[in-house]
Protein backbone atom coordinates (compact mmCIF):
# COMPACT_ATOMS: atom_id res chain seq x y z
CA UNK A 1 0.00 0.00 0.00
CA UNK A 2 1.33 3.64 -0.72
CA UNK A 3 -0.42 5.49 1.67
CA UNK A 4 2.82 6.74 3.10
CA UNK A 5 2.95 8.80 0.09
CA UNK A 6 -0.59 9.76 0.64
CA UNK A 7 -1.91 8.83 -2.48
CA UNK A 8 -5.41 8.61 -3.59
CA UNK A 9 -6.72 11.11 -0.30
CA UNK A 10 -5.69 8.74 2.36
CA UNK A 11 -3.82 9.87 5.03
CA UNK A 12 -0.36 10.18 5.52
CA UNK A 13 1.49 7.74 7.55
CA UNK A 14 4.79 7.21 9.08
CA UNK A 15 7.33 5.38 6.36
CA UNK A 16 8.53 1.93 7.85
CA UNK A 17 6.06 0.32 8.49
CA UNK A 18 -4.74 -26.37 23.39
CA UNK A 19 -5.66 -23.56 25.80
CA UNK A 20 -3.75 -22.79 28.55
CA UNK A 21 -5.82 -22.65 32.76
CA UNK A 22 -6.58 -19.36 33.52
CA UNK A 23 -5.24 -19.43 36.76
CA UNK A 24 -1.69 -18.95 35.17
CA UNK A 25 0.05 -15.78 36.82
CA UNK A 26 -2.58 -15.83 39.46
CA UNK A 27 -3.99 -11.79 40.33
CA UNK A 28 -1.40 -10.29 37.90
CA UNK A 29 -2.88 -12.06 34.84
CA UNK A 30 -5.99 -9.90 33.06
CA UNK A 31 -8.78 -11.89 31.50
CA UNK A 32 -11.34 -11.22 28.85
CA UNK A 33 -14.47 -13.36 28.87
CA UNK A 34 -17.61 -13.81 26.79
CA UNK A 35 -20.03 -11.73 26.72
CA UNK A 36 -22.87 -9.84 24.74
CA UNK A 37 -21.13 -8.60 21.96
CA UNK A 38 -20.65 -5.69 21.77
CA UNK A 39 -19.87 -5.05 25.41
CA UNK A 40 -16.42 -3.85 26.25
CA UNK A 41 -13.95 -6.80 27.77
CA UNK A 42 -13.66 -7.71 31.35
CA UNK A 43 -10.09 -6.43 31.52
CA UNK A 44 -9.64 -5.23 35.25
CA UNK A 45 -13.12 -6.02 35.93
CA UNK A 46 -12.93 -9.60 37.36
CA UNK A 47 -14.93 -12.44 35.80
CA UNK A 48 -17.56 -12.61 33.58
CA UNK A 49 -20.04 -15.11 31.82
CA UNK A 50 -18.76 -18.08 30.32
CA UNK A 51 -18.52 -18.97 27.05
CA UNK A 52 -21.87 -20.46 25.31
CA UNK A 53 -21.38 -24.13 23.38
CA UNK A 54 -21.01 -24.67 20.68
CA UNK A 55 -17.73 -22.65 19.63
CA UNK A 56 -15.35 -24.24 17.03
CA UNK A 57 -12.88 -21.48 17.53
CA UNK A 58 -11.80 -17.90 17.79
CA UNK A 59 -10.98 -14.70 15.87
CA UNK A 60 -8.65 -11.93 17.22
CA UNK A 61 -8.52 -8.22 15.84
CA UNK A 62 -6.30 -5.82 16.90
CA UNK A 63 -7.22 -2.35 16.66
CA UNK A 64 -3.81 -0.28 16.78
CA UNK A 65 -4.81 2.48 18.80
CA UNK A 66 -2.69 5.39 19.77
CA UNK A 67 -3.80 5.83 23.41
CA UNK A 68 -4.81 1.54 24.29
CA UNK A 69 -4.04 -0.51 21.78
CA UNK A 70 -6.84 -3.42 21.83
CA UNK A 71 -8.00 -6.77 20.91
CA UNK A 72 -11.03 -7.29 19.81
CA UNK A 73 -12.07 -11.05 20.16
CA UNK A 74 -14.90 -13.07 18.27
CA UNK A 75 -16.64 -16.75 18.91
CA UNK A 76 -16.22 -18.87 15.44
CA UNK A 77 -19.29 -21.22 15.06
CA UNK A 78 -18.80 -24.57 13.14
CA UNK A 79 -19.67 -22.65 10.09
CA UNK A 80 -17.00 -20.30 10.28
CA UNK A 81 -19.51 -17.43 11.14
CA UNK A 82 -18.37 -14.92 14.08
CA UNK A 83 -20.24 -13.49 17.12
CA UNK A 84 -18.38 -10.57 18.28
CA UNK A 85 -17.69 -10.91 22.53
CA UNK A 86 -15.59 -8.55 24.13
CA UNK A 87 -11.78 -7.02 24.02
CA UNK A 88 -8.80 -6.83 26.11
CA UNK A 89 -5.94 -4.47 26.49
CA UNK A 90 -2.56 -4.85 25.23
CA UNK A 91 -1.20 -2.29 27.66
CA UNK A 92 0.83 -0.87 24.89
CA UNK A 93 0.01 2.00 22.18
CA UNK A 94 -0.82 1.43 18.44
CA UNK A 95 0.13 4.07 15.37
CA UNK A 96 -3.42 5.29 14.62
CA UNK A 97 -2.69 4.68 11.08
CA UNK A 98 -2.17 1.29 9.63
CA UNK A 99 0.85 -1.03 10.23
CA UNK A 100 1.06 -1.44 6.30
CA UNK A 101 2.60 -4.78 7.53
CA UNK A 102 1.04 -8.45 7.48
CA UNK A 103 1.69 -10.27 11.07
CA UNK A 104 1.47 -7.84 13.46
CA UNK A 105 -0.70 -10.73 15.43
CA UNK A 106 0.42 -14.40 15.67
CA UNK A 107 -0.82 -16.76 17.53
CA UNK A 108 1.00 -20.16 18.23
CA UNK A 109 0.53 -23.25 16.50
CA UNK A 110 -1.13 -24.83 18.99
CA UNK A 111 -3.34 -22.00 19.93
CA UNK A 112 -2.51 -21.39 23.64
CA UNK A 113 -0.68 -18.36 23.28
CA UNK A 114 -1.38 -14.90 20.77
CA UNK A 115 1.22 -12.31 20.42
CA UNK A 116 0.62 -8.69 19.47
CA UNK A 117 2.78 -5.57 18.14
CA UNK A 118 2.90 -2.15 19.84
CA UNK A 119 4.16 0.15 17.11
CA UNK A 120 3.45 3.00 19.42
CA UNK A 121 5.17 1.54 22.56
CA UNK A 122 7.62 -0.61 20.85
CA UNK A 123 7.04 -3.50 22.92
CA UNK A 124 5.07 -7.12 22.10
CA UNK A 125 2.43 -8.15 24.58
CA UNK A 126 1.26 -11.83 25.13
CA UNK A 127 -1.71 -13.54 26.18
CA UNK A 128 -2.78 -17.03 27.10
CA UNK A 129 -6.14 -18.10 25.00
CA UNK A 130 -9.11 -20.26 25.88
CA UNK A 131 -11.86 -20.24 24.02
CA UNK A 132 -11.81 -16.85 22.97
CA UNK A 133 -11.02 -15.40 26.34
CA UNK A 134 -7.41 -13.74 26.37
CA UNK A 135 -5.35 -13.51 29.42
CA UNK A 136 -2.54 -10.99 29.88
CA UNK A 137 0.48 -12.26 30.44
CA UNK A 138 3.15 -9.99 29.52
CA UNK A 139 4.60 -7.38 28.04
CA UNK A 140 8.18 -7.00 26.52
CA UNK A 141 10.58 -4.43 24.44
CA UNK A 142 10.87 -5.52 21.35
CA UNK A 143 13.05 -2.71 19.50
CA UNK A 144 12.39 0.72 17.43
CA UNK A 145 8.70 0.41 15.90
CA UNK A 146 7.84 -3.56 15.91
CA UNK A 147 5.12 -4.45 12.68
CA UNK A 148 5.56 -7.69 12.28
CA UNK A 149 5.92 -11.08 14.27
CA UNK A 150 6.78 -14.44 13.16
CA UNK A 151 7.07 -18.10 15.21
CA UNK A 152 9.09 -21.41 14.97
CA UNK A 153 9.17 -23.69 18.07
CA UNK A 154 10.72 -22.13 20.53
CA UNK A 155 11.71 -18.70 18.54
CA UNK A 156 9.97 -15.57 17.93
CA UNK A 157 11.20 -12.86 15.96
CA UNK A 158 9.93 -9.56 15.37
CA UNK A 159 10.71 -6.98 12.07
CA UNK A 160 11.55 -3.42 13.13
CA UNK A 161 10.14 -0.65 10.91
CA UNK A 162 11.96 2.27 12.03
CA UNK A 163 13.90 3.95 9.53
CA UNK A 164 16.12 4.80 12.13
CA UNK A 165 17.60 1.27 11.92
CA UNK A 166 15.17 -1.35 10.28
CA UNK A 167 16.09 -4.93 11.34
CA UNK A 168 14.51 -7.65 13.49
CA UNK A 169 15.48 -9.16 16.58
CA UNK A 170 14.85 -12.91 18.79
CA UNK A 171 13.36 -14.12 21.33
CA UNK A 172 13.26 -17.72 23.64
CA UNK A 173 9.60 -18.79 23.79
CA UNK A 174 9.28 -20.46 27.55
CA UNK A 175 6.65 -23.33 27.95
CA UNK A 176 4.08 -20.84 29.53
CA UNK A 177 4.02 -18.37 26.26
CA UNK A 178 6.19 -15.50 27.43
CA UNK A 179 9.45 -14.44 25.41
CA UNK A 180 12.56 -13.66 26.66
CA UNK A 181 15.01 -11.61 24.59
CA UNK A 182 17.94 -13.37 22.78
CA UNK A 183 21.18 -11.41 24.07
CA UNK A 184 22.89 -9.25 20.55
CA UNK A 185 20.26 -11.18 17.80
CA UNK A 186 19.49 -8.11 16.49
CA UNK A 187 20.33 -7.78 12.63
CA UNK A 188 19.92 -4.92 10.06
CA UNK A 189 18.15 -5.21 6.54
CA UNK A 190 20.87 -5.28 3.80
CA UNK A 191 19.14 -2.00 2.95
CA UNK A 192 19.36 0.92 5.45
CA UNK A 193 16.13 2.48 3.33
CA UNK A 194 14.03 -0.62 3.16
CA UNK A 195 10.26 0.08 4.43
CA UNK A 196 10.18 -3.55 5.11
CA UNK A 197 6.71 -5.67 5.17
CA UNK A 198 6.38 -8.86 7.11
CA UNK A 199 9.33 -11.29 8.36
CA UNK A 200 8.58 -15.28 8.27
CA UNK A 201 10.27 -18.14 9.44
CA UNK A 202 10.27 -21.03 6.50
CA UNK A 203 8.60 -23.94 7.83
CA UNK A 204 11.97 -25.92 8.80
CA UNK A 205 12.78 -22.63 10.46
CA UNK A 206 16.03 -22.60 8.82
CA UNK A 207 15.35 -19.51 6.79
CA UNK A 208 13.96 -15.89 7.97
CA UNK A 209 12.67 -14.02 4.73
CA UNK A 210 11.76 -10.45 4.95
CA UNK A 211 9.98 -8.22 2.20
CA UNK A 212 11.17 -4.80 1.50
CA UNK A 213 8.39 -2.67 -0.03
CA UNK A 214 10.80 0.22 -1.50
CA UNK A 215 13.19 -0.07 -4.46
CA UNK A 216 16.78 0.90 -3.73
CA UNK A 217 18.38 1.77 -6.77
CA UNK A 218 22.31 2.13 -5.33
CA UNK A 219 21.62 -1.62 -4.33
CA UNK A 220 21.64 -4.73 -6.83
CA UNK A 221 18.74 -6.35 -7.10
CA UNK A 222 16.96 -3.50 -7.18
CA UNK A 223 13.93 -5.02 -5.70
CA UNK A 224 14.48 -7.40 -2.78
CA UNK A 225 13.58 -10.09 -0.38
CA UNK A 226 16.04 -10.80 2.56
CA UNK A 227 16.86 -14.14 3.87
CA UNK A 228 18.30 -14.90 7.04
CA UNK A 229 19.75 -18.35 8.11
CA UNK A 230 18.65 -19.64 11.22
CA UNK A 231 21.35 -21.59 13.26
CA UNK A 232 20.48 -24.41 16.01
CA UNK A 233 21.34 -21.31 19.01
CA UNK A 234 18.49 -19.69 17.36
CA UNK A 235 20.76 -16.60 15.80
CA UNK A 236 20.17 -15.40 12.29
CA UNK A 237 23.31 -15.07 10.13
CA UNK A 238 25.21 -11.63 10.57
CA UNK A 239 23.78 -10.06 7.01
CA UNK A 240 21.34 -11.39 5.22
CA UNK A 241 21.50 -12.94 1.46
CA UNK A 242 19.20 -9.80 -0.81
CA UNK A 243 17.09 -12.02 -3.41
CA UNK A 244 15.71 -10.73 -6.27
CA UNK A 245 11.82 -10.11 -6.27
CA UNK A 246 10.11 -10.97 -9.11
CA UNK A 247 7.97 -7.73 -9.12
CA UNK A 248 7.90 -4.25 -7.92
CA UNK A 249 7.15 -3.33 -4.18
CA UNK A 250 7.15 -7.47 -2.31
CA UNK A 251 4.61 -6.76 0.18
CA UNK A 252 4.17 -10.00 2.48
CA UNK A 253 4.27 -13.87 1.85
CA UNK A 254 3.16 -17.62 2.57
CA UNK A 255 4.38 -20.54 2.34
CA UNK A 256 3.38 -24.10 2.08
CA UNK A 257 4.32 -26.63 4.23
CA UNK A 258 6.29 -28.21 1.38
CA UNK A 259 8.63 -25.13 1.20
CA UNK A 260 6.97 -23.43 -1.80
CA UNK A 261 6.44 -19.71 -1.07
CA UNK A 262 4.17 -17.11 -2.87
CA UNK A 263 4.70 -13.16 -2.42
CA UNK A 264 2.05 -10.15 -3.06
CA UNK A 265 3.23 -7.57 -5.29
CA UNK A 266 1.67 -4.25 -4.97
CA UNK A 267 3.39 -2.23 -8.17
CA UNK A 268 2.98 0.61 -6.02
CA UNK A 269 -1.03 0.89 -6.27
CA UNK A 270 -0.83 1.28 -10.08
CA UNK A 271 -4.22 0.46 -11.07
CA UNK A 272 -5.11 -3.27 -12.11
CA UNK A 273 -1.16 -3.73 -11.76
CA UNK A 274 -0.80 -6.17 -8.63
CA UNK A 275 0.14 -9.57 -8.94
CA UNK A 276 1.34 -12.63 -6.70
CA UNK A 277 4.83 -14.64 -7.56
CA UNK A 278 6.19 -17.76 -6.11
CA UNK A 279 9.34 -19.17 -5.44
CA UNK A 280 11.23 -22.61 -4.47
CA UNK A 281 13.26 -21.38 -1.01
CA UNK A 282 16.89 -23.31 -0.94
CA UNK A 283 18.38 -23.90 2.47
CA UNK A 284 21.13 -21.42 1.49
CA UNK A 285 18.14 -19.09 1.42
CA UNK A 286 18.22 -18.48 -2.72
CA UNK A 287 14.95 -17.69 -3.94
CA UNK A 288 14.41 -19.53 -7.51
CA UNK A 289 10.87 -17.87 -9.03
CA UNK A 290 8.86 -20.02 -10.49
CA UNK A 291 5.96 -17.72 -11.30
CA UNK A 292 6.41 -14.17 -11.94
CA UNK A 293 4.63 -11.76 -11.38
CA UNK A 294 1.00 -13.50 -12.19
CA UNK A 295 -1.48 -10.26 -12.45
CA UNK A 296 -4.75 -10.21 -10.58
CA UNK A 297 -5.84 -7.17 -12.23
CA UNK A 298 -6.70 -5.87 -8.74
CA UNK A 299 -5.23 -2.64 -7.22
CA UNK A 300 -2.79 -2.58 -4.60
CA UNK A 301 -2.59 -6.41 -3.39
CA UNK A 302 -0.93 -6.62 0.16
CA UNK A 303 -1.83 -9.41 1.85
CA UNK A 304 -1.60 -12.94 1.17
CA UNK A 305 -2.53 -16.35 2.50
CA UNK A 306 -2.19 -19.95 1.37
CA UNK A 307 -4.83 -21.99 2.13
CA UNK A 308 -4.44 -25.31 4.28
CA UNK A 309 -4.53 -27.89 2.22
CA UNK A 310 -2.02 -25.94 0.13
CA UNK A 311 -3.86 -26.03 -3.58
CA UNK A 312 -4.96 -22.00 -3.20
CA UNK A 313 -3.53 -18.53 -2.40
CA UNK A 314 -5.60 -15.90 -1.49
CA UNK A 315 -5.00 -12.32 -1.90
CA UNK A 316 -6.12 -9.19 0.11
CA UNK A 317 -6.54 -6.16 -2.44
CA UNK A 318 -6.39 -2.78 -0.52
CA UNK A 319 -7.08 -0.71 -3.10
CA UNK A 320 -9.92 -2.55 -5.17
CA UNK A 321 -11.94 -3.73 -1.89
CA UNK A 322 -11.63 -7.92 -3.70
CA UNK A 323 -10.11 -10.97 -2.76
CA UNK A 324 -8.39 -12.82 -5.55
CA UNK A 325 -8.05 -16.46 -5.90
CA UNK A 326 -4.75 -17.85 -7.08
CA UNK A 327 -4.64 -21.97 -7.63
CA UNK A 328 -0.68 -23.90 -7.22
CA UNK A 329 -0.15 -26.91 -9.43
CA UNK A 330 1.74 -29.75 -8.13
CA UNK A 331 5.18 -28.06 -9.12
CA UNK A 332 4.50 -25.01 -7.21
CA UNK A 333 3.69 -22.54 -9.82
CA UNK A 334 0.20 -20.09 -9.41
CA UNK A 335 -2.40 -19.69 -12.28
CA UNK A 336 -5.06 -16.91 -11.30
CA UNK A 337 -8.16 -18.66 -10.33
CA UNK A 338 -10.35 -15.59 -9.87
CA UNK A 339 -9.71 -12.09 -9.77
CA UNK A 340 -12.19 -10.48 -7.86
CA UNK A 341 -13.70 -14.09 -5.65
CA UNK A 342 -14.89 -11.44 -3.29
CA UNK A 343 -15.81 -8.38 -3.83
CA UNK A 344 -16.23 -5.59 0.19
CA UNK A 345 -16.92 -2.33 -1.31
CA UNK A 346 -14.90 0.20 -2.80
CA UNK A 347 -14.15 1.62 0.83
CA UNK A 348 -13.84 -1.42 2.84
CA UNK A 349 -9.93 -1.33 2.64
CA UNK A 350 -9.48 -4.77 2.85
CA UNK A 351 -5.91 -5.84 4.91
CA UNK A 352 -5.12 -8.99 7.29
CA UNK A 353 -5.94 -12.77 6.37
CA UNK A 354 -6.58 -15.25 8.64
CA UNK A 355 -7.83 -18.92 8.34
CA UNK A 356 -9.47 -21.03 10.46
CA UNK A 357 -8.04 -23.99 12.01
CA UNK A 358 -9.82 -26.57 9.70
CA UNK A 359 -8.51 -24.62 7.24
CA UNK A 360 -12.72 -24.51 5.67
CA UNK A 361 -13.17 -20.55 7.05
CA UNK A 362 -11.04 -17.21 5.50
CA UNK A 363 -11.65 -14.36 7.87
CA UNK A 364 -9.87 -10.76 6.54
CA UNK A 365 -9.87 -7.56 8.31
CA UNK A 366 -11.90 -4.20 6.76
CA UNK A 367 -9.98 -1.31 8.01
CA UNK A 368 -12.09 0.98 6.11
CA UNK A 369 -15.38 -0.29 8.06
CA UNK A 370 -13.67 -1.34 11.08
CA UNK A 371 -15.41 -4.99 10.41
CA UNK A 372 -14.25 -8.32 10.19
CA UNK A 373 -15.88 -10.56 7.19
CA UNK A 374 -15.93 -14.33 6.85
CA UNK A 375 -15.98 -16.73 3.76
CA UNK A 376 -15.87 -20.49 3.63
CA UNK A 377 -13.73 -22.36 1.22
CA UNK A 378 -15.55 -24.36 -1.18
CA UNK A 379 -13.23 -27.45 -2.78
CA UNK A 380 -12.55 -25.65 -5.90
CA UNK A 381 -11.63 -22.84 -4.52
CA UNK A 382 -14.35 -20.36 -4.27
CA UNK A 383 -15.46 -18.28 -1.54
CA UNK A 384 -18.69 -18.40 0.25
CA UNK A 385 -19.78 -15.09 2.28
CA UNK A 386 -20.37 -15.87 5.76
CA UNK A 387 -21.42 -12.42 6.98
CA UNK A 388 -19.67 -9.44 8.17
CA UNK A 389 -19.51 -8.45 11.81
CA UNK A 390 -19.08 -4.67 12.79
CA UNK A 391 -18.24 -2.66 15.69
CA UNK A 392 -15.04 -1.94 18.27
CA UNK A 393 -12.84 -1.43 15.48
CA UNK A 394 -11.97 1.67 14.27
CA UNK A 395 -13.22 3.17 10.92
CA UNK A 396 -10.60 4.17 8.75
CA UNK A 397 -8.10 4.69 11.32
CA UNK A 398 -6.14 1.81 10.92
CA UNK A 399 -6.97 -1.21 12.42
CA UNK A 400 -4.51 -3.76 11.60
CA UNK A 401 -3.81 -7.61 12.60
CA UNK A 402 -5.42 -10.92 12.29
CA UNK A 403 -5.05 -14.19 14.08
CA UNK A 404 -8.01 -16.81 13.66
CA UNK A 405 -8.22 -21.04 15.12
């Protein structure tokens, strides 16, 4: 997205950018329960209702708030449809304007534990999760303007924005969620300009990729994507190796469990210019495309998702208000499926992608309405609406992260 250039009216924004017993931490910890939705969180409050049967799962929304930055939590039904319920503090400060980042919330694979950016604080807070009841837990300093987070075992790492000194840094993951820093891990971008958009660990955690959204013309390739290595003490490699992206402004990625990686190319909002790419990682962290640059003939396409049974990508189109469908064949290469399989509104502002456990749900993230929509995923492909649920979010005023089980 380019609206740190404030294109097309929108407002200018700063460049860079399983459950666990709630007993755990006794009186310090801070739940959020169920409740009417609608109704502000328990945080602080003591208890609350519990949770009606039958829930399948959970949806978390973060709203990125200057003064309390928020989650915003939601009750998945069987059907993938959500019932908004409450919202918790992060006790850390948002941006007001969008992260222009994809993970600024993870959760962890086995669902006990969701992790949140404060771009305004520059710390990460965690919670435990039940249901979809959060639990403070804590809250830790996580370098100069965190955006994005990424997990692998016991690692987390987080992607610094600030132009100041863009980079990302570790963490230890202990058994009861919380992170403890990893002593000098921090490492710079190979470009000291880079607006950089989402870091991800591969899924043998051997490789850390990182998108950089800006093209640095002193620097060959022009256009990059950073890889890390990963060694077994958990430190990335001192630089990183600068790959080649197959099309102008990288934006985030996704891989598949085999390996196989797709990236979203904005083009930098040109109209009907965006397209998605994928690539064959090496262990050596050499990206080998093989598609390039496969147009959706959407506008600014940021976000991206691979679904769980790995035959689709799905892609989050700022700019056009559409999700388009992208299908891999066997070898790893993307044909476009369907540009426009959903179709928000011109103003909806469509960002974060999250999918359901099952892998049969897509939830994404409206910053334009402050809403949160839901499709299910029919076997070829399609999307199904499922409804769109309103309210607690901001409107327009960048909400931003998505984390769904």
């Amino acid at each position: 997205m380019e609206r740190q250039f404030g294109r097309m009216g929108r407002p200018f924004k700063r460049l860079a950018i399983g459950a666990l017993s709630l007993f755990l931490l006794g009186g310090f910890a801070t739940t959020v329960q169920a409740q009417t939705p609608g109704a502000e969180g328990a945080a602080g409050q003591g208890g609350a209702a519990a949770l009606p049967a039958p829930q399948r799962g959970a949806v978390f929304a973060m709203t990125n708030a200057t003064d309390d930055n928020r989650i915003i939590t939601y009750r998945r039904a069987a059907d993938g449809a959500l019932t908004r319920v409450g919202s918790i503090s992060t006790r850390g400060k948002g941006i007001g304007t969008d992260l222009d980042s994809q993970g600024g919330l993870r959760l962890s694979d086995d669902h006990r534990f969701l992790y949140a950016v404060n771009a305004g604080s520059d710390d990460i807070s965690v919670f435990s999760v039940a249901g979809a009841n959060l639990r403070f837990l804590q809250k830790v300093a996580a370098g100069d303007l965190p955006i994005s987070l990424t997990l692998h075992a016991d690692l987390l790492y987080v992607l610094d924005g600030s132009v100041a000194g863009n980079g990302i840094r570790g963490f230890r993951v202990a058994s009861d969620g919380t992170l403890s820093p990893l002593p000098d891990s921090f490492r710079a971008l190979s470009s000291p300009i880079a607006v950089p958009g989402e870091i991800e660990f591969s899924p043998d955690g051997r490789v850390l990729l990182v998108t950089q959204k800006t093209t640095n013309v002193l620097l060959s390739p022009q256009n990059a994507i950073d890889a890390f290595r990963v060694g077994i003490d958990g430190m990335a490699s001192a630089s990183p190796r600068r790959n080649a992206s197959a099309g102008l402004r990288p934006f985030s990625l996704a891989f598949r469990d085999d390996g196989k990686l797709v990236v979203a190319e904005a083009f930098n909002a040109a109209p009907g210019r965006s397209a998605l790419s994928s690539y064959e990682l090496a262990p050596s962290g050499r990206l080998t495309v093989e598609s390039s640059s496969i147009r959706n003939f959407q506008t600014d396409t940021c976000w991206v998702i691979v679904s769980l049974d790995g035959k689709y990508a799905y892609t989050a189109n700022f700019g056009s208000g559409t999700i388009s469908s992208y299908r891999f064949t066997a070898g790893g290469r993307v044909h476009l499926l369907d540009g426009a399989a959903a179709s928000l509104g011109d103003m909806s502002q469509p960002v974060d992608l999250a999918l359901s456990a099952d892998g049969h749900s897509l939830h994404l993230l409206l910053r334009g309405t402050g809403a949160v929509a839901s499709f299910g995923i029919a076997e070829d492909g399609s999307l199904q609406p499922l409804g769109v649920v309103t309210g607690a979010l901001p409107v327009a005023d960048g909400a931003s992260g998505l984390a769904a089980y």
